[in-house]
C-alpha atoms as a PDB file:
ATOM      1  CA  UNK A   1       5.202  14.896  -5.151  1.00  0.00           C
ATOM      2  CA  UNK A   2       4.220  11.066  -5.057  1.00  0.00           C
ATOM      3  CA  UNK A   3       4.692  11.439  -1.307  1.00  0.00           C
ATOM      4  CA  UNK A   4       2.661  13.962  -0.643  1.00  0.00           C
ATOM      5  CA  UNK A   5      -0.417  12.786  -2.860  1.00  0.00           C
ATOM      6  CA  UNK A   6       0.330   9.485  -0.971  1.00  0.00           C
ATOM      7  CA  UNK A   7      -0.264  11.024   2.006  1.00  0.00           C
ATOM      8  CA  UNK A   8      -3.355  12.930   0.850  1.00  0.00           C
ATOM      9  CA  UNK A   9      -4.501  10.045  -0.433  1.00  0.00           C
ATOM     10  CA  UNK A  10      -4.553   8.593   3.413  1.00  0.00           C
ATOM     11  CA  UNK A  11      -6.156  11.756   5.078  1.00  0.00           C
ATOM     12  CA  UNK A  12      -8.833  11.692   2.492  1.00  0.00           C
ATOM     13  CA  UNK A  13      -9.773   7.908   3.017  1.00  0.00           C
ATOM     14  CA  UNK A  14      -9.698   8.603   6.815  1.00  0.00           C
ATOM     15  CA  UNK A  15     -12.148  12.039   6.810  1.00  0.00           C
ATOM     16  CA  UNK A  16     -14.314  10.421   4.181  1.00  0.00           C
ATOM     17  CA  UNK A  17     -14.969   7.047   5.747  1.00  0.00           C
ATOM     18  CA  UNK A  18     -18.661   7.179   7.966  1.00  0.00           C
ATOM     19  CA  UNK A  19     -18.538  10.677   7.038  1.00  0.00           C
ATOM     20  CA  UNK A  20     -22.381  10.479   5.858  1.00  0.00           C
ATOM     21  CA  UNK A  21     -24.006   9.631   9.220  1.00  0.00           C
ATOM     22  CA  UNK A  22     -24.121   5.406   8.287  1.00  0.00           C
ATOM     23  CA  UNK A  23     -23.154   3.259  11.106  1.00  0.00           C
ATOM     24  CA  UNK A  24     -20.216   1.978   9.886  1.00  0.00           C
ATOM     25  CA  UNK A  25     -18.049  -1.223  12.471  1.00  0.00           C
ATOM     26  CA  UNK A  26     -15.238   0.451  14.047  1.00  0.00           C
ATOM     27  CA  UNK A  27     -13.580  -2.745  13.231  1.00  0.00           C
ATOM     28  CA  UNK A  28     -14.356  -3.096   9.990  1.00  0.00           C
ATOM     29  CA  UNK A  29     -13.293   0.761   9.294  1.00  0.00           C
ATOM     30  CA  UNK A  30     -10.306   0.315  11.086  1.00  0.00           C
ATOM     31  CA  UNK A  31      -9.458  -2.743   8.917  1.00  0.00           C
ATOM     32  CA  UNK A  32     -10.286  -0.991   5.654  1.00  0.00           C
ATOM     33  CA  UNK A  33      -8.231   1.936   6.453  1.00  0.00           C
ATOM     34  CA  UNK A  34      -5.069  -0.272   7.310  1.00  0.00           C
ATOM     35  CA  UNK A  35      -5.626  -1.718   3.501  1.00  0.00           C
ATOM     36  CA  UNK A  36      -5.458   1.444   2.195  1.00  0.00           C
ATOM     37  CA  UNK A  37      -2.594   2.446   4.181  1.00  0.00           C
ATOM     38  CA  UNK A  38      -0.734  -0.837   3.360  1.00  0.00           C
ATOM     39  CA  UNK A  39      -1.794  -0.705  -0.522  1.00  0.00           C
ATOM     40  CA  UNK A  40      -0.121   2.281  -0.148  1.00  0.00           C
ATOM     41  CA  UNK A  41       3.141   1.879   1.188  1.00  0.00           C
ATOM     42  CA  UNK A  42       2.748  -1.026  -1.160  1.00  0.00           C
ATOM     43  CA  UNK A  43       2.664   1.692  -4.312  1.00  0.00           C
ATOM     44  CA  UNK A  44       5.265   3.924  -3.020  1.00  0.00           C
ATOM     45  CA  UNK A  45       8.183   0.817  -2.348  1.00  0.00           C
ATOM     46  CA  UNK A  46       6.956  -0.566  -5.215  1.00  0.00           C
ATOM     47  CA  UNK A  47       7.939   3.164  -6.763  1.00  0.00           C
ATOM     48  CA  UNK A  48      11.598   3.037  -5.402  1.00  0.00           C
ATOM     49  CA  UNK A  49      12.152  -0.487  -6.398  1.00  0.00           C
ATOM     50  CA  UNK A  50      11.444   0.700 -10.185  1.00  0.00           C
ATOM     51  CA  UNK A  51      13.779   3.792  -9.848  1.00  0.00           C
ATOM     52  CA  UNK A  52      16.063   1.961  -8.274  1.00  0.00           C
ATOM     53  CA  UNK A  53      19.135  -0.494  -9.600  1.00  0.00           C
ATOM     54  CA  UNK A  54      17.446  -4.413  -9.618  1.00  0.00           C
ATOM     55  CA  UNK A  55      21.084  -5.298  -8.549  1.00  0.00           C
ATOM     56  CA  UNK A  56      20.660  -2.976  -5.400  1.00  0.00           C
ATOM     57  CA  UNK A  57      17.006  -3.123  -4.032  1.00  0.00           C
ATOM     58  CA  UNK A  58      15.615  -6.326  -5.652  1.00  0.00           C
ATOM     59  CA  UNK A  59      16.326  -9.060  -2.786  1.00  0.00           C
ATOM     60  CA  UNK A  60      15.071  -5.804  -0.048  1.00  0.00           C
ATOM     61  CA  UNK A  61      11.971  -4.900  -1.582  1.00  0.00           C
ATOM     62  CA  UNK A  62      10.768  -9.215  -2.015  1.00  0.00           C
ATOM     63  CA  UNK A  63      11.767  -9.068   1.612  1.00  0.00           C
ATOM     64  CA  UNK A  64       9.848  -6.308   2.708  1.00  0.00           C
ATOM     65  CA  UNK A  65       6.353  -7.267   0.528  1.00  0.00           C
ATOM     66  CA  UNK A  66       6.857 -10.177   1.626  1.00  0.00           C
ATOM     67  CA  UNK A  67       6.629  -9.250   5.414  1.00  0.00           C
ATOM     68  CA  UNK A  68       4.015  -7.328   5.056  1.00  0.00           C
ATOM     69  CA  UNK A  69       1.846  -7.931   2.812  1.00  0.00           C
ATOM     70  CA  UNK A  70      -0.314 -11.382   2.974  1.00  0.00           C
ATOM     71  CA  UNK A  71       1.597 -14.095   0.750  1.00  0.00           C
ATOM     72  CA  UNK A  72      -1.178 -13.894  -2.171  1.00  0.00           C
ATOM     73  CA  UNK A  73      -0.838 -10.086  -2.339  1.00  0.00           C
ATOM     74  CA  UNK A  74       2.859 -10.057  -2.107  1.00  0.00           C
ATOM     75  CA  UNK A  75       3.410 -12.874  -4.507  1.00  0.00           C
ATOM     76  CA  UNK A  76       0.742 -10.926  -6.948  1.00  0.00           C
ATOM     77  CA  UNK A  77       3.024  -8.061  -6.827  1.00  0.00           C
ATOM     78  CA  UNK A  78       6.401  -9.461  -7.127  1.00  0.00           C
ATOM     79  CA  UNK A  79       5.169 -11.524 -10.363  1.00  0.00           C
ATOM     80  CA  UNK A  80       3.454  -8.876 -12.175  1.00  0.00           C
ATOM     81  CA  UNK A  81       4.826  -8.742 -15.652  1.00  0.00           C
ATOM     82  CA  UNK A  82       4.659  -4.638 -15.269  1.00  0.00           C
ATOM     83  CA  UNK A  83       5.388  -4.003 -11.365  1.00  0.00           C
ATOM     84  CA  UNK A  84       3.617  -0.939  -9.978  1.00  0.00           C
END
């Protein structure tokens, strides 16, 4: 279910963004929907890490924040008191 909402989510951000006739940068909307994209793939790892054993996924999912998401945003996540 998370998956698919995830993915709606996306699609939604995508058909909604300059959808009112405003110029809007194809740079900057190309940069704003790779955020959202990121943020979430961010929120669904972030999912699997808390479902799955610390002992098993723990040193994978620092890894993988850490490679793609920008040092402050991956350190923000990985010291949250209450992970997403």
């Amino acid at each position: 279910l998370n998956i698919n909402h995830t993915r709606d989510l996306n699609r939604m951000a995508t058909a909604w963004y300059g959808h009112d006739g405003i110029p809007v940068d194809p740079e900057k909307r190309a940069e704003d929907l790779r955020q959202v994209s990121l943020m979430t793939w961010a929120f669904v790892r972030s999912m699997k890490r808390h479902l799955s054993p610390p002992d098993e996924d723990e040193d994978a999912y620092i890894e993988e924040i850490n490679s793609r998401l920008s040092p402050s945003q991956a350190e923000a996540i990985a010291s949250a008191t209450h992970r997403p």
